[in-house]
C-alpha atoms as a PDB file:
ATOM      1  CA  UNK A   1       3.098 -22.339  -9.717  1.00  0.00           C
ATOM      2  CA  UNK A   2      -0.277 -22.171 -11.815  1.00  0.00           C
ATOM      3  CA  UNK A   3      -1.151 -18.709 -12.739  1.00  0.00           C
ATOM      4  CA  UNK A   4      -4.638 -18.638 -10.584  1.00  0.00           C
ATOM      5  CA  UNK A   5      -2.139 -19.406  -7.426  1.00  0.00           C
ATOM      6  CA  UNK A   6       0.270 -16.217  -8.816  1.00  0.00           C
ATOM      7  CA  UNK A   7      -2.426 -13.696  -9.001  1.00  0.00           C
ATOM      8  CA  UNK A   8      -3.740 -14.512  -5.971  1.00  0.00           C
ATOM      9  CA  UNK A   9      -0.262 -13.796  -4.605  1.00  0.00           C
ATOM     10  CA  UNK A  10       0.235 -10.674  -6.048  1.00  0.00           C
ATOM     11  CA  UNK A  11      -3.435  -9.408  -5.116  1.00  0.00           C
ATOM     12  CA  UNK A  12      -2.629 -10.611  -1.761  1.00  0.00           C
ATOM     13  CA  UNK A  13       0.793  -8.912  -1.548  1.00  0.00           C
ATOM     14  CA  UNK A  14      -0.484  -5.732  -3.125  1.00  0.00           C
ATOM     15  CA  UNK A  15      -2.666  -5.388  -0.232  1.00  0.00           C
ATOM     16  CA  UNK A  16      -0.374  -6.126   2.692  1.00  0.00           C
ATOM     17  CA  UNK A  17       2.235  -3.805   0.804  1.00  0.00           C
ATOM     18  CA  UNK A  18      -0.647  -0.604   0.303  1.00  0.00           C
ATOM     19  CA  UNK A  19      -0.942  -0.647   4.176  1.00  0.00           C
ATOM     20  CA  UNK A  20       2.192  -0.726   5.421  1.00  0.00           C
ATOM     21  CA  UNK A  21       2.801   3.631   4.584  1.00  0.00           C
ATOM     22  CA  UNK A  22       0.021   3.614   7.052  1.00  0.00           C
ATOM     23  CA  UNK A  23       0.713   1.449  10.117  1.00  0.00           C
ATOM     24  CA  UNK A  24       4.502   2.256  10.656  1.00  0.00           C
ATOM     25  CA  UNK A  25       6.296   5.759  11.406  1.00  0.00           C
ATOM     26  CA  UNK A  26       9.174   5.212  10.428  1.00  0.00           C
ATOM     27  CA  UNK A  27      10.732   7.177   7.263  1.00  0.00           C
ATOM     28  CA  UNK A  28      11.027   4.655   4.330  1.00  0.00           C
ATOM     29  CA  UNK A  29      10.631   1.886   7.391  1.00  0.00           C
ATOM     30  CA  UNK A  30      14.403   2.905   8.150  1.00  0.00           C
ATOM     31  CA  UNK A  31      14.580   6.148   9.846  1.00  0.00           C
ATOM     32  CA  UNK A  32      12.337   7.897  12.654  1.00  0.00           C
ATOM     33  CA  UNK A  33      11.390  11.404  12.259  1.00  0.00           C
ATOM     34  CA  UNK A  34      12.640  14.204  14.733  1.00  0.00           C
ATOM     35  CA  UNK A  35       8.738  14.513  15.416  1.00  0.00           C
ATOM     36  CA  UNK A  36       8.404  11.431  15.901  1.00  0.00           C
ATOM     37  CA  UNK A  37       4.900  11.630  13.740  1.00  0.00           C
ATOM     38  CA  UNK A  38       5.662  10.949   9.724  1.00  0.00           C
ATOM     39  CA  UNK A  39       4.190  13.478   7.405  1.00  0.00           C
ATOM     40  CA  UNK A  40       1.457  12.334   4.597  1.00  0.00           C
ATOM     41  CA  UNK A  41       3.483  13.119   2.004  1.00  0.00           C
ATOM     42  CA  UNK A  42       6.055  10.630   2.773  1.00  0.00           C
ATOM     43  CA  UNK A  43       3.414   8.254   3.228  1.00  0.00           C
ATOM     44  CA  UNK A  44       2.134   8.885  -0.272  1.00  0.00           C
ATOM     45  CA  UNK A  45       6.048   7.722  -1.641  1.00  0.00           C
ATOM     46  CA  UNK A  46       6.268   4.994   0.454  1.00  0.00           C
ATOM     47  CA  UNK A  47       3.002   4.097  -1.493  1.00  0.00           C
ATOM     48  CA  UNK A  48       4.781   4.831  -4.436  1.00  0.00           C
ATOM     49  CA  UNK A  49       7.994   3.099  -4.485  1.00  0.00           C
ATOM     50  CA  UNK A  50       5.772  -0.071  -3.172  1.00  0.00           C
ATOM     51  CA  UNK A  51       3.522  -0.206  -5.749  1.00  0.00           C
ATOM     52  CA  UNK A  52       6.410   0.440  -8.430  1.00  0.00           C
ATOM     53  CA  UNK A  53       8.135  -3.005  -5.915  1.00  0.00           C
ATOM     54  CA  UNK A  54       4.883  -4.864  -6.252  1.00  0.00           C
ATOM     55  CA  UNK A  55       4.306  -4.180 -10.089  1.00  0.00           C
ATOM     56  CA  UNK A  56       7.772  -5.642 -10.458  1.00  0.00           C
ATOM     57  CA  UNK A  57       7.739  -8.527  -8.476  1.00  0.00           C
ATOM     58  CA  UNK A  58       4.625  -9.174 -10.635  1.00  0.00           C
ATOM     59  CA  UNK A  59       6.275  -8.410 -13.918  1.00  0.00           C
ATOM     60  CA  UNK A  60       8.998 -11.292 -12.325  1.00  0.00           C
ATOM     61  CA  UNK A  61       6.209 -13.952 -12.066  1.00  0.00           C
ATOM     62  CA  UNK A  62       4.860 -13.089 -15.522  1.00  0.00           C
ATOM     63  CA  UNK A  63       8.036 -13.143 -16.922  1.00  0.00           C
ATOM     64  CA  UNK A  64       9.424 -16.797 -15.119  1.00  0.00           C
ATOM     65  CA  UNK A  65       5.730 -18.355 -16.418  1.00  0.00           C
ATOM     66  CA  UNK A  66       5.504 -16.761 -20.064  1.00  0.00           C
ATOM     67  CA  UNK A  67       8.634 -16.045 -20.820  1.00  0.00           C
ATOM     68  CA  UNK A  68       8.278 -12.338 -21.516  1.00  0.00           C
ATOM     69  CA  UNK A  69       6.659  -9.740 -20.297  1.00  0.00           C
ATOM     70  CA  UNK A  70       3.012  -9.029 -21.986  1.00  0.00           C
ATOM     71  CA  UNK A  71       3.071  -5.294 -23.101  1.00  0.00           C
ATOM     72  CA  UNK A  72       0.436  -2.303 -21.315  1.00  0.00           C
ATOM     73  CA  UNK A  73      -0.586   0.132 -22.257  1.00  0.00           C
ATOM     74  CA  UNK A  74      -1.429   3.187 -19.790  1.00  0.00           C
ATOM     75  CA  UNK A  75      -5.055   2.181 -19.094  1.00  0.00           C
ATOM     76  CA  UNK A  76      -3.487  -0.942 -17.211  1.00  0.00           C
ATOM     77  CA  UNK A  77      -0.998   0.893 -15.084  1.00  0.00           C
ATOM     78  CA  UNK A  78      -3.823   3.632 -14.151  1.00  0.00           C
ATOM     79  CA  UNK A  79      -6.316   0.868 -13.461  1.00  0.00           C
ATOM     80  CA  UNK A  80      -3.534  -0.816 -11.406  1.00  0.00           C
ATOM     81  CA  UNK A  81      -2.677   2.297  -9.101  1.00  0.00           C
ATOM     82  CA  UNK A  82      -6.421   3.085  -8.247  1.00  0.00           C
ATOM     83  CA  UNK A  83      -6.648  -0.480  -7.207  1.00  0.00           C
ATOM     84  CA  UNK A  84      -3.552  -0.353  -5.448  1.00  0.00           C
ATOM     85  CA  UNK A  85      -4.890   3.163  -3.776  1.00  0.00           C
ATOM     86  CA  UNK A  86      -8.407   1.312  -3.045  1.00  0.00           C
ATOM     87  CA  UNK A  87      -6.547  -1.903  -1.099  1.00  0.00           C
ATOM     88  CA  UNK A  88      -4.651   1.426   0.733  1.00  0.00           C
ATOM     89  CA  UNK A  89      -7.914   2.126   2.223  1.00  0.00           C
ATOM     90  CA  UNK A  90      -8.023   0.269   5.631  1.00  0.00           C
ATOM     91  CA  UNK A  91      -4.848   1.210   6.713  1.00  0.00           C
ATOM     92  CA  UNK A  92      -5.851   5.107   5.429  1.00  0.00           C
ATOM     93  CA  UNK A  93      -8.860   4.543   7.737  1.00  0.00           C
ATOM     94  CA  UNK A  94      -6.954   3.214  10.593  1.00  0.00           C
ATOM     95  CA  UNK A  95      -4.309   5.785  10.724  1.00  0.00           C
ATOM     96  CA  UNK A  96      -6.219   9.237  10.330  1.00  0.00           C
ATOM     97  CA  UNK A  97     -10.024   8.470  11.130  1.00  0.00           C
ATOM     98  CA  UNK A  98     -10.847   5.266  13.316  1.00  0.00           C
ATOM     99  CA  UNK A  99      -8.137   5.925  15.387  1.00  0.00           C
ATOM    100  CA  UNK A 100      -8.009   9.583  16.117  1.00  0.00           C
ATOM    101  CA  UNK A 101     -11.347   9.009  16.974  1.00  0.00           C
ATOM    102  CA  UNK A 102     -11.098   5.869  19.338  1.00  0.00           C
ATOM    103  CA  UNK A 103      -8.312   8.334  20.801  1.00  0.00           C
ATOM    104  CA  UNK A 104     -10.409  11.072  21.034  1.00  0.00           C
ATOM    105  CA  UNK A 105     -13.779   9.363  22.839  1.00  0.00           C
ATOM    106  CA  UNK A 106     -10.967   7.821  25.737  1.00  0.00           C
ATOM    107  CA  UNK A 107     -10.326  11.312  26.262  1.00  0.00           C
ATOM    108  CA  UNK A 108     -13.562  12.875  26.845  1.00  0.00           C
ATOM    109  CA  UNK A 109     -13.587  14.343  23.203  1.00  0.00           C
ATOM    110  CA  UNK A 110     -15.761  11.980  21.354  1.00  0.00           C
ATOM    111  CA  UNK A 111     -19.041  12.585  19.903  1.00  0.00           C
ATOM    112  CA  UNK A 112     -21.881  12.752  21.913  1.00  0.00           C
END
């Protein structure tokens, strides 16, 4: 695998993985709630633990074409959660604005 194709992976999985907290209600994609509506804050961990799954899948590829890991420092790992919170951003918008207010204008509630 050349390292242009691995980063593209990784970008590309990093994105699919930041939306998923977003477009499923299910708690840790295992369990439903009693509410049947999952809270922010266990969106926010799910964003968590699959950024912390992403960084080490791509610590995996690094490691099987290097050899080793390069070392970071924690300007790379702050740099590389605002990204990951930036590709979060459609499925942020989808859950709690474009949709609430497509919802919202079926119902007779919309903006006029």
């Amino acid at each position: 695998m050349t390292e242009n194709l691995s980063v593209w992976i990784v970008l590309g999985l990093a994105f699919v993985a930041a939306n998923l907290p977003f477009l499923f209600e299910r708690v840790l994609f295992v369990r439903r709630t009693a509410s049947g509506h999952k809270a922010f804050g266990w969106r926010l961990l799910e964003l968590l633990l699959l950024y912390l799954a992403v960084g080490l899948f791509a610590a995996m590829l690094e490691r099987s074409a290097y050899g080793s890991v390069y070392p970071q420092g924690w300007a790379f790992y702050v740099t590389t959660a605002c990204l990951f919170l930036v590709f979060a951003f459609p499925g942020f918008v989808y859950r709690y604005l474009w949709r609430i207010h497509r919802c919202g204008a079926k119902e007779g509630r919309g903006m006029t």
